[in-house]
Each structure stands twice: as structure tokens, then as C-alpha cells.
C-alpha atoms as a PDB file:
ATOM      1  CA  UNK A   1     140.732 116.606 191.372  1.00  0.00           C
ATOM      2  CA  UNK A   2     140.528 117.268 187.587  1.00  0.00           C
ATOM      3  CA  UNK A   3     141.876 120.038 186.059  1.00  0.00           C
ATOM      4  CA  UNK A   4     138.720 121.259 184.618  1.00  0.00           C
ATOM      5  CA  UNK A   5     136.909 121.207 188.332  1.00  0.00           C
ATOM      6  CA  UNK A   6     139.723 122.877 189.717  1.00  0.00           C
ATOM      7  CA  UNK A   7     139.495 125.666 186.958  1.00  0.00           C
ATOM      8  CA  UNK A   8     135.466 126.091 187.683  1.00  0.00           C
ATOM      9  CA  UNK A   9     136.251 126.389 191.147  1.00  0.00           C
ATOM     10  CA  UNK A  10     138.427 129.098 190.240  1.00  0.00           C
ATOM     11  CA  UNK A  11     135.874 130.955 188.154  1.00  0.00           C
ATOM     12  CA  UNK A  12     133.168 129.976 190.975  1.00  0.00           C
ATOM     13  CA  UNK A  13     135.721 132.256 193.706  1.00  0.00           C
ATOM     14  CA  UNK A  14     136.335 134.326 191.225  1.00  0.00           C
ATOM     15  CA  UNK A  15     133.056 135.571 190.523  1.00  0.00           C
ATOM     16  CA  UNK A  16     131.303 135.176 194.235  1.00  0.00           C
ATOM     17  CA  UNK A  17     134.467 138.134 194.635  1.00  0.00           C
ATOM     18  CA  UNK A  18     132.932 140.154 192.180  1.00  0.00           C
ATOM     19  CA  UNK A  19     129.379 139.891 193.300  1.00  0.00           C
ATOM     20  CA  UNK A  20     130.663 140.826 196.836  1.00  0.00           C
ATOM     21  CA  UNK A  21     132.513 143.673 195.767  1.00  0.00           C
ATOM     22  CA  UNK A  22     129.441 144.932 193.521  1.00  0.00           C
ATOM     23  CA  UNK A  23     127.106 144.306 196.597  1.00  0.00           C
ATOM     24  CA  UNK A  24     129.009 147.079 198.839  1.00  0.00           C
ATOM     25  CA  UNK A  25     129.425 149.433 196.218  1.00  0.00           C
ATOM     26  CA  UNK A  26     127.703 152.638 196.740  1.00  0.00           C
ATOM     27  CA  UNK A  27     125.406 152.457 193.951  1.00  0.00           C
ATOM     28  CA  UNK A  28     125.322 149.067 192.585  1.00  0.00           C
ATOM     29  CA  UNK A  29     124.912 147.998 189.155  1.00  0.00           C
ATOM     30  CA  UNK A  30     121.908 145.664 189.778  1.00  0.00           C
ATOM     31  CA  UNK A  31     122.354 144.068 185.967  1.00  0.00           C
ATOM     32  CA  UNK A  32     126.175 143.418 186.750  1.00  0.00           C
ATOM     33  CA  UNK A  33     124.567 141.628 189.676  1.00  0.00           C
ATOM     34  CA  UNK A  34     122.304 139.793 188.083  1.00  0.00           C
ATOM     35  CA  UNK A  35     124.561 138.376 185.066  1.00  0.00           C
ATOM     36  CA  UNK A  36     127.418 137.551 187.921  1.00  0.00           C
ATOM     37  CA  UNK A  37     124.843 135.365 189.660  1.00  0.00           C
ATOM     38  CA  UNK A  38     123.585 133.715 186.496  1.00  0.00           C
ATOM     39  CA  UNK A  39     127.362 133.028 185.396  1.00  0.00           C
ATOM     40  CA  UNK A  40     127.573 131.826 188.864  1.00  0.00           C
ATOM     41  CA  UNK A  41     125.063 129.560 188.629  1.00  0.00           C
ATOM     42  CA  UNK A  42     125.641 128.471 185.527  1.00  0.00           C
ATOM     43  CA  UNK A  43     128.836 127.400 186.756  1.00  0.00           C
ATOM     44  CA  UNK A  44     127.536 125.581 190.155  1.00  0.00           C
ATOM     45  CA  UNK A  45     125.397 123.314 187.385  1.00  0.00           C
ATOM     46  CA  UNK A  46     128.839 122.556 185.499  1.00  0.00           C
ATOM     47  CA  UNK A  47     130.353 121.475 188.795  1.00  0.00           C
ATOM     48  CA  UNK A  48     127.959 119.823 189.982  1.00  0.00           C
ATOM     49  CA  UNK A  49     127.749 117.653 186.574  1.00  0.00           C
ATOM     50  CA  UNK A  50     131.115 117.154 186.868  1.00  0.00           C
ATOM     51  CA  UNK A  51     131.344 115.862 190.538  1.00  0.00           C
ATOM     52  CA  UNK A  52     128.452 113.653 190.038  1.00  0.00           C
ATOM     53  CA  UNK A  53     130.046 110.128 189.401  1.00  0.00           C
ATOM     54  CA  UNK A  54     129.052 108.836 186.363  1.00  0.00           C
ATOM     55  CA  UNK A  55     125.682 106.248 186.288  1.00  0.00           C
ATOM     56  CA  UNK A  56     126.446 102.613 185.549  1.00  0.00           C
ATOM     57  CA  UNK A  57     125.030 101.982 181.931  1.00  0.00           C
ATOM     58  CA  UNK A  58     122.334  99.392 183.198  1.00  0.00           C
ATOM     59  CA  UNK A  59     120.885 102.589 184.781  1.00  0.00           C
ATOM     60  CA  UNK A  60     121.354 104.694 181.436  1.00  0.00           C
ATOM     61  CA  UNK A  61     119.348 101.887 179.587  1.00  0.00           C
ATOM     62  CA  UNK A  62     116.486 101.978 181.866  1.00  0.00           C
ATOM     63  CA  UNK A  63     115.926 105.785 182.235  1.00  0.00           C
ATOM     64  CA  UNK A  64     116.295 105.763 178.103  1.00  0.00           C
ATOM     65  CA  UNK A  65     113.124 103.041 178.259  1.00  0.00           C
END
């Protein structure tokens, strides 16, 4: 595993822990909620880019035409 999936991963636990705590708060911050889940799925696009192998550039060349 690359360094820079491993670190998203990180960020990815990091921040679903945040959202959870948020969630059982008392009052929650609903914005603070909202920009943790948009982080978080910002970062679920990065990873998923990242874990995607890459396409064979025969493919590239046709999707381009």
C-alpha cells in the first residue's frame, strides 16, 4: 500500500470519528456536519482514484477519440 493511500485512510478514520462524535452531541453543529461529510467525501473520491489501477493507454487513446 502507498504511502499516500495509507495517509487518506488515515484522514478517512479520522474524520468518520469526528462526524460520530458531532452526531451524539447534544446539540449538534449541523454545518460542522456537513463540511466533515464533504471532506469525507472528497476524500473517498481521492481514494478511490488512487486504488483504481491505472487504464492501459490503448484505452486512453480511444476515450480521447
Amino acid at each position: 500500500m502507498s504511502r499516500k493511500l495509507h495517509a487518506l485512510l488515515i484522514k478517512s478514520a479520522l474524520i468518520q470519528s469526528k462526524i460520530e462524535r458531532e452526531r451524539v452531541r447534544p446539540a449538534p453543529d449541523w454545518i460542522m456536519l456537513l463540511r466533515l461529510k464533504l471532506l469525507r467525501l472528497r476524500l473517498k473520491s481521492r481514494l478511490s482514484a488512487l486504488s483504481r489501477p491505472p487504464m492501459p493507454k490503448a484505452s486512453l487513446a480511444f476515450a480521447r477519440a
